[in-house]
PDB file of N, CA and C in Angstrom:
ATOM      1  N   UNK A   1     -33.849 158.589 -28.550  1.00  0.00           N
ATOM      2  CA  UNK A   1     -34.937 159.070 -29.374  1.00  0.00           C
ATOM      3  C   UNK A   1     -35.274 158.003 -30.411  1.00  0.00           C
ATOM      4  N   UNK A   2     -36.375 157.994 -30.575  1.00  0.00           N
ATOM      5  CA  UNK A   2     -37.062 157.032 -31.954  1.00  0.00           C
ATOM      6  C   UNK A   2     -36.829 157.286 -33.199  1.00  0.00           C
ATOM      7  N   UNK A   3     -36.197 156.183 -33.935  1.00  0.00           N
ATOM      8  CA  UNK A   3     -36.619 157.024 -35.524  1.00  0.00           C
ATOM      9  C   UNK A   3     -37.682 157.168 -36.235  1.00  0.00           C
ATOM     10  N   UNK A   4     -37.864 158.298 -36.562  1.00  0.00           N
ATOM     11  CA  UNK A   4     -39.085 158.528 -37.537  1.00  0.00           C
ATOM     12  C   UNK A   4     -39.758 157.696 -38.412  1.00  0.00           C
ATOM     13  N   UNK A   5     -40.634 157.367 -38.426  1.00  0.00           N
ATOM     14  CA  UNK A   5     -41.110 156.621 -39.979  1.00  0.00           C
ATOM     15  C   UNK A   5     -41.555 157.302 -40.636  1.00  0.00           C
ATOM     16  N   UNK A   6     -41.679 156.623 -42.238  1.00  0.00           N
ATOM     17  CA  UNK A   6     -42.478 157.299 -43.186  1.00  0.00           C
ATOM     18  C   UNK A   6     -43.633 157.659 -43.025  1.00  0.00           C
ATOM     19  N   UNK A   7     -44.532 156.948 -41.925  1.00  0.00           N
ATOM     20  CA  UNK A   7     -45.784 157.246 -41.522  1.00  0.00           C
ATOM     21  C   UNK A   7     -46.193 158.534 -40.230  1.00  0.00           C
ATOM     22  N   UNK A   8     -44.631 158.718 -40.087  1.00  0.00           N
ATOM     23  CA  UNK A   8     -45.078 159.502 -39.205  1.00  0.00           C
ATOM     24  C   UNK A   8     -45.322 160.815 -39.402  1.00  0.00           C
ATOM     25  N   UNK A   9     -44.623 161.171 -40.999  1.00  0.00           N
ATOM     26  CA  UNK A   9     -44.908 162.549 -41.457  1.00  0.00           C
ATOM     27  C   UNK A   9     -46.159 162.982 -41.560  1.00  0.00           C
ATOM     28  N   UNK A  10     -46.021 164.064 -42.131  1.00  0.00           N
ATOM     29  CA  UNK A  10     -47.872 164.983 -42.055  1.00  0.00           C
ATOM     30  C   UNK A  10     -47.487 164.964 -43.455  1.00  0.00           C
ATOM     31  N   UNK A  11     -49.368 164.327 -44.413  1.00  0.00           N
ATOM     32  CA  UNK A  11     -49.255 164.396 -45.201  1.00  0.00           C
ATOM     33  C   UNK A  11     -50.359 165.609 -45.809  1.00  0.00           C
ATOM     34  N   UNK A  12     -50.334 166.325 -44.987  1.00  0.00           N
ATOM     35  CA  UNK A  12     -51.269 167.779 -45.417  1.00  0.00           C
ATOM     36  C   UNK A  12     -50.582 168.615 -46.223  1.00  0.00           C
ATOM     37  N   UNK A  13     -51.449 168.814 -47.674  1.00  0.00           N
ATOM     38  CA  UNK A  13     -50.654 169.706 -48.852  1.00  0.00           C
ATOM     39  C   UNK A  13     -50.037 171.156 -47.804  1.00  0.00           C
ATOM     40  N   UNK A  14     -48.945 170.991 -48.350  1.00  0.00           N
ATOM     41  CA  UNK A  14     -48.489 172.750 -47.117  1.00  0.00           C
ATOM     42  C   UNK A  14     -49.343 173.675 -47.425  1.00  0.00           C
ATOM     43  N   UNK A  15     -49.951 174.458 -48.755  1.00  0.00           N
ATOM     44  CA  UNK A  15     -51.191 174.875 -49.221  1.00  0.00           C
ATOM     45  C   UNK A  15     -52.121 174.949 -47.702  1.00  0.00           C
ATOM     46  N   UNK A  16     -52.594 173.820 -47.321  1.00  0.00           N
ATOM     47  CA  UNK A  16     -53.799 173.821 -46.070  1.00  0.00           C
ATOM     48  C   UNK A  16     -52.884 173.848 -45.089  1.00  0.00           C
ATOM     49  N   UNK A  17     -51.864 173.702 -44.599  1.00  0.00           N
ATOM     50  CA  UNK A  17     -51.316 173.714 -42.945  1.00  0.00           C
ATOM     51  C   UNK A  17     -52.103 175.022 -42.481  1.00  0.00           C
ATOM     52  N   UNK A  18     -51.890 175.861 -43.049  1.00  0.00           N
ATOM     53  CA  UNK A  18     -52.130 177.718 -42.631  1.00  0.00           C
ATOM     54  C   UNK A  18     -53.118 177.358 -41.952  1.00  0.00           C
ATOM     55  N   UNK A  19     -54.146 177.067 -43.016  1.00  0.00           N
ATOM     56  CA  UNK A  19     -55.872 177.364 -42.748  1.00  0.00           C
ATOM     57  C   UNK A  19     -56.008 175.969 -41.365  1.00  0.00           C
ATOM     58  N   UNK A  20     -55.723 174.833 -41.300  1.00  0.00           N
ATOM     59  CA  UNK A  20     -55.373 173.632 -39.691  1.00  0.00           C
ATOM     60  C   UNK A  20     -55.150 174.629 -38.758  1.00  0.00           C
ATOM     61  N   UNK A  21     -53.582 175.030 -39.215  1.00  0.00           N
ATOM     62  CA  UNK A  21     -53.479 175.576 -37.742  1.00  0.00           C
ATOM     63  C   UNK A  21     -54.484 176.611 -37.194  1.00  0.00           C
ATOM     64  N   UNK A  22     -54.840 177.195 -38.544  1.00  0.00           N
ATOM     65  CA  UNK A  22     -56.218 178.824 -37.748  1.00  0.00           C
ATOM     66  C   UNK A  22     -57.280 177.592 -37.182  1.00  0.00           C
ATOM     67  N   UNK A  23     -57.512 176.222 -37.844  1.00  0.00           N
ATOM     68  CA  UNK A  23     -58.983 176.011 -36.890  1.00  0.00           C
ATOM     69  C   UNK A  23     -58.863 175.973 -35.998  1.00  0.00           C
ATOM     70  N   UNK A  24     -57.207 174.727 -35.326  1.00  0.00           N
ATOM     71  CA  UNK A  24     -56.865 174.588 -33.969  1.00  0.00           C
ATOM     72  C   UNK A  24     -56.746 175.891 -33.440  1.00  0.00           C
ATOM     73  N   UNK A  25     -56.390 177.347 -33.725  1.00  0.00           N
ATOM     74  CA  UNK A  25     -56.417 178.493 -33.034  1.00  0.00           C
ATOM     75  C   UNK A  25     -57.659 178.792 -32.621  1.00  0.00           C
ATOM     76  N   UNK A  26     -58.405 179.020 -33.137  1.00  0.00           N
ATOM     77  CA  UNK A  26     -59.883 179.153 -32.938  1.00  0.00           C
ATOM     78  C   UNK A  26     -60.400 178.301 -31.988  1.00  0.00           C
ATOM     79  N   UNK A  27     -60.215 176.523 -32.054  1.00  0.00           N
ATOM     80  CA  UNK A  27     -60.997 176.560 -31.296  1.00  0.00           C
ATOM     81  C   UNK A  27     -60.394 176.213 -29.544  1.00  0.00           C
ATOM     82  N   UNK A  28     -58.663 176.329 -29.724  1.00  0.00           N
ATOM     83  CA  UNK A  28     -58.305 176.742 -28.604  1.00  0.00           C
ATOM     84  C   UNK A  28     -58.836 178.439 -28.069  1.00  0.00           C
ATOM     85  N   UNK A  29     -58.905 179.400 -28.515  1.00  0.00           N
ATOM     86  CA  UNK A  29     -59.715 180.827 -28.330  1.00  0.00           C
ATOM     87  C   UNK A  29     -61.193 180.810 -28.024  1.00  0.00           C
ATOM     88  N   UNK A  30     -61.776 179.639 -28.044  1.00  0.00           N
ATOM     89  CA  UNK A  30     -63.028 179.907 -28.645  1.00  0.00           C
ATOM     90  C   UNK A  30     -63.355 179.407 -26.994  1.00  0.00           C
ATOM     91  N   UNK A  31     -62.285 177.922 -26.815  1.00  0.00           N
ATOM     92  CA  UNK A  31     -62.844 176.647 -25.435  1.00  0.00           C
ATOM     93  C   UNK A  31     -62.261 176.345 -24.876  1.00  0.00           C
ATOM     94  N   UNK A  32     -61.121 176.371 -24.691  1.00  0.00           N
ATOM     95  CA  UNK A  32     -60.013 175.608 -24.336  1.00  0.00           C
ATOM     96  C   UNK A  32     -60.052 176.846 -22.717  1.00  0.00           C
ATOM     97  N   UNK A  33     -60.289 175.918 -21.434  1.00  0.00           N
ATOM     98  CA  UNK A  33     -60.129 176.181 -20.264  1.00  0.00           C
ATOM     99  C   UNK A  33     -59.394 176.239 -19.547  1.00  0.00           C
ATOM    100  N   UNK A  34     -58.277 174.844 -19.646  1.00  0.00           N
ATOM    101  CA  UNK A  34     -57.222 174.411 -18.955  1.00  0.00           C
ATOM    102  C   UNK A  34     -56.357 173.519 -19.830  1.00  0.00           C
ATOM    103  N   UNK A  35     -55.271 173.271 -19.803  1.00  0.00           N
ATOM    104  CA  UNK A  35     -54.576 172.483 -20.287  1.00  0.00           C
ATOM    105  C   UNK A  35     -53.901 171.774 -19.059  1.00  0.00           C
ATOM    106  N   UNK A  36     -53.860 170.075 -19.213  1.00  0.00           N
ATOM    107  CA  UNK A  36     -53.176 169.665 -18.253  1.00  0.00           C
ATOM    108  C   UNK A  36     -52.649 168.432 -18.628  1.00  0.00           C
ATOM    109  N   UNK A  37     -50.901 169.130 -18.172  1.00  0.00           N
ATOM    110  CA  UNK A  37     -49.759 168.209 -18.489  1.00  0.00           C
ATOM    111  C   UNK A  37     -50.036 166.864 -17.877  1.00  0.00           C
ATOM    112  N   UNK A  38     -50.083 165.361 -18.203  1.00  0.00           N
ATOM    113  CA  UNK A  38     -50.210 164.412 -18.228  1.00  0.00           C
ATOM    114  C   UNK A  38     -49.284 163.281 -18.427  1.00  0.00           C
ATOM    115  N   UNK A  39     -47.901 163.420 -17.758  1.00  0.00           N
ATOM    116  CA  UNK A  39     -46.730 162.914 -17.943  1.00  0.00           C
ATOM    117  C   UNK A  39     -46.349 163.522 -19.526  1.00  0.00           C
ATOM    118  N   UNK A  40     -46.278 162.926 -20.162  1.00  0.00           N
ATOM    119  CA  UNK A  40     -46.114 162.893 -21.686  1.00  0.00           C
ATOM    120  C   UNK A  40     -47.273 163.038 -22.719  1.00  0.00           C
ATOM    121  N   UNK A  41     -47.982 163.346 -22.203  1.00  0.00           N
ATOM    122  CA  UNK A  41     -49.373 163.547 -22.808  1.00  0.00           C
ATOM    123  C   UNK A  41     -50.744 164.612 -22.354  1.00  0.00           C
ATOM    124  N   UNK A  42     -51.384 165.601 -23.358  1.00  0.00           N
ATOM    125  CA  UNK A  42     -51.708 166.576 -22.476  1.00  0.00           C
ATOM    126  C   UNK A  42     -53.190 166.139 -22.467  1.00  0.00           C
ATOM    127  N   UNK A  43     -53.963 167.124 -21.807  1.00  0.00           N
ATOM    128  CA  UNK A  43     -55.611 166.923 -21.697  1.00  0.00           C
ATOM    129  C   UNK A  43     -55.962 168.293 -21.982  1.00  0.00           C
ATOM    130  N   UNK A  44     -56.830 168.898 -23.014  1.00  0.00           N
ATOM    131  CA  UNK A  44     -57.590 170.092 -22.979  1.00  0.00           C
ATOM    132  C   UNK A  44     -58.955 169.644 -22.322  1.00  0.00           C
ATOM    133  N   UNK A  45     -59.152 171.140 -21.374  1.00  0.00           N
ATOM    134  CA  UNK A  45     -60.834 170.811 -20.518  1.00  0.00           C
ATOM    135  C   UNK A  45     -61.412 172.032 -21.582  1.00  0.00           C
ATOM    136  N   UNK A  46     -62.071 171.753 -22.680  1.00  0.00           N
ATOM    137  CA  UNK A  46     -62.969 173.047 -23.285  1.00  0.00           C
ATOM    138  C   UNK A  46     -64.539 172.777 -22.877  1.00  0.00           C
ATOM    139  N   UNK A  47     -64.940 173.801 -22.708  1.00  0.00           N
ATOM    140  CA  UNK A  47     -66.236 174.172 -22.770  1.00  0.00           C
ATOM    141  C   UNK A  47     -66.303 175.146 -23.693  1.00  0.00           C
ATOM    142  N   UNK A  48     -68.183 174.798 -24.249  1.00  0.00           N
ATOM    143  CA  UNK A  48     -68.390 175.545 -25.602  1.00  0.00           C
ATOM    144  C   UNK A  48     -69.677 175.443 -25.934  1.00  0.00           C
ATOM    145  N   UNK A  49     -70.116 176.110 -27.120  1.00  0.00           N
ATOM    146  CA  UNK A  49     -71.634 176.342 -27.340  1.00  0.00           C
ATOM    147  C   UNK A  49     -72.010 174.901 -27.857  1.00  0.00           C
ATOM    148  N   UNK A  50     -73.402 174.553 -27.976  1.00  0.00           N
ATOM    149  CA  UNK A  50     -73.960 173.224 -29.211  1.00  0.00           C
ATOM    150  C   UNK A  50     -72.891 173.065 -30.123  1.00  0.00           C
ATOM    151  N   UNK A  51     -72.763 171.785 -30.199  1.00  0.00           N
ATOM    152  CA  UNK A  51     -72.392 171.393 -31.548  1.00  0.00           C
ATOM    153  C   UNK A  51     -70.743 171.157 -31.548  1.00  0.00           C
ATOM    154  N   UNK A  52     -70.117 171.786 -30.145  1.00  0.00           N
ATOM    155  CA  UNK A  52     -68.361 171.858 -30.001  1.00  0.00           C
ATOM    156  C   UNK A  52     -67.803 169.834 -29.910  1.00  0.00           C
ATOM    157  N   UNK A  53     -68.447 169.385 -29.112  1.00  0.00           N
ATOM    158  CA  UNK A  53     -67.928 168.320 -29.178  1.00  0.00           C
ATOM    159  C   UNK A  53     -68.135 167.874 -30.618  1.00  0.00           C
ATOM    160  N   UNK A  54     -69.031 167.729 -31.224  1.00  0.00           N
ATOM    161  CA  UNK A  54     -68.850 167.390 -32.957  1.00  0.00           C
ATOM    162  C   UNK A  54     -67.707 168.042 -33.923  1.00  0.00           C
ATOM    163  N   UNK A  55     -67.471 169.183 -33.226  1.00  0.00           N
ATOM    164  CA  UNK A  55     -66.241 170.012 -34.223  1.00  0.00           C
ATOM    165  C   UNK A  55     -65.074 169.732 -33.858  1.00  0.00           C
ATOM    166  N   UNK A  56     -64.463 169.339 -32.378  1.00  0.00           N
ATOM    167  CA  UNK A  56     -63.674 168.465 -32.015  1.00  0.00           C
ATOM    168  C   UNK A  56     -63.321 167.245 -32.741  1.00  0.00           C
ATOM    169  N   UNK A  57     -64.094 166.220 -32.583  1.00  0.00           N
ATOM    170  CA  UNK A  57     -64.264 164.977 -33.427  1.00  0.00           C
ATOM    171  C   UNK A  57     -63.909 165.154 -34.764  1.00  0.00           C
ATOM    172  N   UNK A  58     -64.602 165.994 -35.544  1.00  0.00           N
ATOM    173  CA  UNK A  58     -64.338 166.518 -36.794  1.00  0.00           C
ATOM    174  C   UNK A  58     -63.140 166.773 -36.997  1.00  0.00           C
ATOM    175  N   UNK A  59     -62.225 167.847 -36.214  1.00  0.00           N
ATOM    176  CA  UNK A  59     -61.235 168.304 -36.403  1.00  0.00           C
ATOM    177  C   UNK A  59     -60.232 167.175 -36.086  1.00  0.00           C
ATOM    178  N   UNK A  60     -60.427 166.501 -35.184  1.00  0.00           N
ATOM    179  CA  UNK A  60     -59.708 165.428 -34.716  1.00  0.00           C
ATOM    180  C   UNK A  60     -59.506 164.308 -35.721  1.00  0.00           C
ATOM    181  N   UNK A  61     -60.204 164.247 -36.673  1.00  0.00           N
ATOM    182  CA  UNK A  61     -59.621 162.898 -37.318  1.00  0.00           C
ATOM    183  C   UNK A  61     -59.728 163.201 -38.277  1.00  0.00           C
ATOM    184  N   UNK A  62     -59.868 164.488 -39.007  1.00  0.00           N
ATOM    185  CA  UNK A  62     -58.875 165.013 -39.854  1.00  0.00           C
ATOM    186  C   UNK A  62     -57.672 165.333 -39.611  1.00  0.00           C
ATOM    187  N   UNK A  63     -57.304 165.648 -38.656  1.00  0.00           N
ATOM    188  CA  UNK A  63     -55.790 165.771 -38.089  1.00  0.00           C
ATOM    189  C   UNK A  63     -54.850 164.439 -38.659  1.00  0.00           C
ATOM    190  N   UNK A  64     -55.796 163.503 -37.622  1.00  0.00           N
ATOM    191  CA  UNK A  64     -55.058 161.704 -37.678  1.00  0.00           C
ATOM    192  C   UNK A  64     -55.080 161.218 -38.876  1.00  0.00           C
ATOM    193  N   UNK A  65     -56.025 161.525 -39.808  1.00  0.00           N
ATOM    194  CA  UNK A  65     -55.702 161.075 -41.839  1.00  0.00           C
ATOM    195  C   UNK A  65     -54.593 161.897 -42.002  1.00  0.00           C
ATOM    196  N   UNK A  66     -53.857 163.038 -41.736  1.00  0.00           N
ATOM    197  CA  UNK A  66     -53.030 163.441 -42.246  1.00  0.00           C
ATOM    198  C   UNK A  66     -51.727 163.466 -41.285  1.00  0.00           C
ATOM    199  N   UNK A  67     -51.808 163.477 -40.036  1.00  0.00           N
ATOM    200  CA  UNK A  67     -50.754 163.335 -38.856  1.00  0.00           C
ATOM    201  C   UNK A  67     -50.677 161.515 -38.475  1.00  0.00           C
ATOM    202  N   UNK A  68     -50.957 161.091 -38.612  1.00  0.00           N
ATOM    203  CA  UNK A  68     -51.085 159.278 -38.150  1.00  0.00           C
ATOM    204  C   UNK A  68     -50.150 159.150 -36.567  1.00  0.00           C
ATOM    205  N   UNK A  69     -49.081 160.254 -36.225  1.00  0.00           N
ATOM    206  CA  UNK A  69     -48.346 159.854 -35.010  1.00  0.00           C
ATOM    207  C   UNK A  69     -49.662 160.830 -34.181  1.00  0.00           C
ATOM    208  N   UNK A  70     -50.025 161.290 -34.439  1.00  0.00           N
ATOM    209  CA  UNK A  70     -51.330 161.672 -33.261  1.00  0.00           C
ATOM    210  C   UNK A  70     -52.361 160.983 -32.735  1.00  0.00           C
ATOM    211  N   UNK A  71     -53.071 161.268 -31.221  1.00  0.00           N
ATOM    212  CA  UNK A  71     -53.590 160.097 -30.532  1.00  0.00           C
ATOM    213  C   UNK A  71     -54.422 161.368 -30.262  1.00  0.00           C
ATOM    214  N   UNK A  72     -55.549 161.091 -30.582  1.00  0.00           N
ATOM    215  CA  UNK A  72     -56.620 161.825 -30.063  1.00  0.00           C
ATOM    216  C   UNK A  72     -57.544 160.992 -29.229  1.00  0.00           C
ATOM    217  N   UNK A  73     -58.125 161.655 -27.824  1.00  0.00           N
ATOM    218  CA  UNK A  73     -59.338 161.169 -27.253  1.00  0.00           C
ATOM    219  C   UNK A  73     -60.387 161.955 -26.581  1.00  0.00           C
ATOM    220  N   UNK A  74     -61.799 161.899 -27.170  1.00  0.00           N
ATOM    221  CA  UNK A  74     -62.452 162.917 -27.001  1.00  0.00           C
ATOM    222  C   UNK A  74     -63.823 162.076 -25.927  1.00  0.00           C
ATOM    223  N   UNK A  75     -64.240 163.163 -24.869  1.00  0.00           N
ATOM    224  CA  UNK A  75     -65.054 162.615 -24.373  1.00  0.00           C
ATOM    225  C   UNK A  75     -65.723 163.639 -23.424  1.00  0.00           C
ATOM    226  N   UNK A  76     -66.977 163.114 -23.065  1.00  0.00           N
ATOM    227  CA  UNK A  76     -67.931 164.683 -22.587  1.00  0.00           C
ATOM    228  C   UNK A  76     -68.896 165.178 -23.515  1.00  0.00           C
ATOM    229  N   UNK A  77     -69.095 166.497 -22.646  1.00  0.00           N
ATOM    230  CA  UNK A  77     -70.508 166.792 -23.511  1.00  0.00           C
ATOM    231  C   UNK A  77     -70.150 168.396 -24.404  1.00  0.00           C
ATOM    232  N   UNK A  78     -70.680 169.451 -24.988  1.00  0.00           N
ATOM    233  CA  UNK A  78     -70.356 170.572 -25.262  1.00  0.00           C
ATOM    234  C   UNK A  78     -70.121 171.223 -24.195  1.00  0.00           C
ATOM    235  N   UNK A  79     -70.510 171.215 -22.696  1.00  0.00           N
ATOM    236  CA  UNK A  79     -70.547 172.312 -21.230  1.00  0.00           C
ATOM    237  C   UNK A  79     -69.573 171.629 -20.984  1.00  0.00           C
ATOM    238  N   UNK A  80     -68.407 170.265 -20.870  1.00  0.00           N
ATOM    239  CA  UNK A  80     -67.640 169.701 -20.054  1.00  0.00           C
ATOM    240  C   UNK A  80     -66.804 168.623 -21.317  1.00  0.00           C
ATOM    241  N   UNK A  81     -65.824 168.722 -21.613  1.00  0.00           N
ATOM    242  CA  UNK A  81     -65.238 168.201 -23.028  1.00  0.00           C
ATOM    243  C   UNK A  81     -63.634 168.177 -22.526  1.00  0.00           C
ATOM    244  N   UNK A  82     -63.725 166.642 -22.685  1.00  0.00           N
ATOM    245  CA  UNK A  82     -61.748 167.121 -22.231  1.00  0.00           C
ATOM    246  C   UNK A  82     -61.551 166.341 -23.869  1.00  0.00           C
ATOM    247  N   UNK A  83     -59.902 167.044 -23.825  1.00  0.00           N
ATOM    248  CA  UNK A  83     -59.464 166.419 -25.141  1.00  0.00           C
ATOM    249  C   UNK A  83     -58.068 166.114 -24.944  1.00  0.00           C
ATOM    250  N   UNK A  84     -58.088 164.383 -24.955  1.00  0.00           N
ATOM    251  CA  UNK A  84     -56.709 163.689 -24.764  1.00  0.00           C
ATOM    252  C   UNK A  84     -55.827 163.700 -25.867  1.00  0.00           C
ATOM    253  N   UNK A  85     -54.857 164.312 -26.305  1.00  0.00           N
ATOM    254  CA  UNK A  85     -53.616 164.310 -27.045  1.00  0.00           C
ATOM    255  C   UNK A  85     -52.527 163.706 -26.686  1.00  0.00           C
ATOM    256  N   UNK A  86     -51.726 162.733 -27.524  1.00  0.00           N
ATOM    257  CA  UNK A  86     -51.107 162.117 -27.488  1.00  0.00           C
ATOM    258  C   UNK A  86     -49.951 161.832 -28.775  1.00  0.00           C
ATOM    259  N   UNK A  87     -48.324 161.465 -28.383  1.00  0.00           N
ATOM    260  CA  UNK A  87     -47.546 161.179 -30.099  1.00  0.00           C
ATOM    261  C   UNK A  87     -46.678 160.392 -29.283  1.00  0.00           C
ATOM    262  N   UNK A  88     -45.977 159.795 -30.347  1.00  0.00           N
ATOM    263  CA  UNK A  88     -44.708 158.991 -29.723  1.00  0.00           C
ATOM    264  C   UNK A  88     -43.485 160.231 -29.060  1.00  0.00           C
ATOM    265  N   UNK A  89     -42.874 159.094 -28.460  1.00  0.00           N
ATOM    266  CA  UNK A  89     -41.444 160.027 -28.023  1.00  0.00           C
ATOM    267  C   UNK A  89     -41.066 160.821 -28.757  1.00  0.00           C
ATOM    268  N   UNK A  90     -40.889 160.202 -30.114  1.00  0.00           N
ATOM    269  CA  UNK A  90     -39.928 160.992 -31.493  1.00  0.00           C
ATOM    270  C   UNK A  90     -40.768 162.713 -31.450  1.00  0.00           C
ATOM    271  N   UNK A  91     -41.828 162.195 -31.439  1.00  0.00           N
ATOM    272  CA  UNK A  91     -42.724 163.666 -32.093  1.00  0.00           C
ATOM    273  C   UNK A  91     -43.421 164.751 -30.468  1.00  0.00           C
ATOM    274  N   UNK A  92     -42.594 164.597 -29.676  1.00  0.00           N
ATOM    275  CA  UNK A  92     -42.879 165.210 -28.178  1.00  0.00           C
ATOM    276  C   UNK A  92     -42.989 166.856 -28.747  1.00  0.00           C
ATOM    277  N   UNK A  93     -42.023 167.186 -29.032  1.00  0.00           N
ATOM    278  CA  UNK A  93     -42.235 168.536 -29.066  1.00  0.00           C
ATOM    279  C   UNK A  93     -42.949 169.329 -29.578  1.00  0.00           C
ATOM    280  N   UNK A  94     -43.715 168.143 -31.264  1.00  0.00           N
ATOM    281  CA  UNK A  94     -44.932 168.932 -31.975  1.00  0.00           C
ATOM    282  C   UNK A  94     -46.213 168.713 -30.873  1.00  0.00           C
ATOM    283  N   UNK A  95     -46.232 168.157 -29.408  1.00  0.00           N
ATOM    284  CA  UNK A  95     -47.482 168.097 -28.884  1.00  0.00           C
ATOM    285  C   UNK A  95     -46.915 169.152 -27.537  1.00  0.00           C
ATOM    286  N   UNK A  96     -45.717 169.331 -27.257  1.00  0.00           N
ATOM    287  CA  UNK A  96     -45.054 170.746 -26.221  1.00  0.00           C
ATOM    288  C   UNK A  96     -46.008 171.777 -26.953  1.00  0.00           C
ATOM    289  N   UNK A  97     -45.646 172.266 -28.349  1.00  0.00           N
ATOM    290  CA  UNK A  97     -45.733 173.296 -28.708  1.00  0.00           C
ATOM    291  C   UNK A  97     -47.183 173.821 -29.026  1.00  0.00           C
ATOM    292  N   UNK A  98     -48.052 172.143 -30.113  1.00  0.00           N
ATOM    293  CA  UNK A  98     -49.559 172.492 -29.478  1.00  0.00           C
ATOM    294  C   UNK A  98     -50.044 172.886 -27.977  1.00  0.00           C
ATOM    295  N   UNK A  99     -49.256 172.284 -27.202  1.00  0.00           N
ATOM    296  CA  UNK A  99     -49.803 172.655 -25.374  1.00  0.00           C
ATOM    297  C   UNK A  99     -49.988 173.995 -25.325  1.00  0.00           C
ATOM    298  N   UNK A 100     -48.639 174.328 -25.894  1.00  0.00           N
ATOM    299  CA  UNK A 100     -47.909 175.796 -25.555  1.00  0.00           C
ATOM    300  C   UNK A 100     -49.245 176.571 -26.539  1.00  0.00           C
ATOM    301  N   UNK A 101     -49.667 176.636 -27.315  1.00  0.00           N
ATOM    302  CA  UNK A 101     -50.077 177.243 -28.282  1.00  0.00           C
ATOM    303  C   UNK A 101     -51.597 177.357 -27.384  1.00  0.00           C
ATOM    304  N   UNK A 102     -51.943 176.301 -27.105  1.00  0.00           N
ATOM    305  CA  UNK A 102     -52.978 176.289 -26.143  1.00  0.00           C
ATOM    306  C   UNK A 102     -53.069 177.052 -25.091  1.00  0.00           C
ATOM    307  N   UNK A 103     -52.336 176.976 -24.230  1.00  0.00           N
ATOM    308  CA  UNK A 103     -51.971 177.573 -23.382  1.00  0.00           C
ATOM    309  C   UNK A 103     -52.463 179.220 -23.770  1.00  0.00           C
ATOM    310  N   UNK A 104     -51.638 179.176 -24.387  1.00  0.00           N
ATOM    311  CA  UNK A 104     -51.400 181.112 -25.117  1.00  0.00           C
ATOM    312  C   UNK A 104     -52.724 181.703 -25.082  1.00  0.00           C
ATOM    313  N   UNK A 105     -53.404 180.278 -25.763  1.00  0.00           N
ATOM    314  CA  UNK A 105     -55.076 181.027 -26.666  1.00  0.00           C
ATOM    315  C   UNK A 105     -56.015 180.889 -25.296  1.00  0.00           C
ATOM    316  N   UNK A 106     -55.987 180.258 -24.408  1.00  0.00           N
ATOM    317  CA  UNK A 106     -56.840 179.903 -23.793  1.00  0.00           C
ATOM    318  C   UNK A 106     -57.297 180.669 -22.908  1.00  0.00           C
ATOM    319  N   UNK A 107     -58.943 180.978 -22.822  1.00  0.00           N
ATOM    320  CA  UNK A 107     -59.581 182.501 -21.700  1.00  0.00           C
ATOM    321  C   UNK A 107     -59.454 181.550 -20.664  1.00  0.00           C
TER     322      UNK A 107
END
């Protein structure tokens, strides 16, 4: 296993984690189609109304100012949107458990 760096922590006041994790709930509930395991790295396929791929993006690199071991890649349109997630070895299980969480929410 890797050791951690200082950079790899989340520097989100604990105050906001709550209200992060409800957006990622939402908009896994809202789009999120499929999830697909990718060796070590997952892919969400969401589809969604106007404007989803911008709230993606949005959400996405607010994540990475405050997560820095996260690898986001977004690409597609609002009808067809996959979303590449990615962390080092060290941090596997905080991207298992987003899968998993995905998984859960997803119609």
């Amino acid at each position: 296993m890797e050791p951690l760096l200082a950079t790899d922590a989340c520097t989100l006041p604990t105050a906001e984690r709550p209200l992060r994790s409800a957006e990622f709930d939402a908009l896994f509930a809202a789009a999120v189609r499929r999830v697909e395991q990718r060796g070590r790295d997952i892919r969400l396929h969401l589809r969604g109304e106007p404007g989803l791929a911008d709230r993606v993006r949005d959400l996405t690199e607010r994540e990475t100012q405050c997560c820095s071991f996260f690898t986001f890649g977004v690409a597609g349109t609002d009808l067809d949107l996959t979303l590449d997630i990615a962390v080092p070895p060290a941090r596997q299980e905080i991207l298992e458990a987003l899968a998993a969480r995905a998984r859960e929410l997803a119609r």
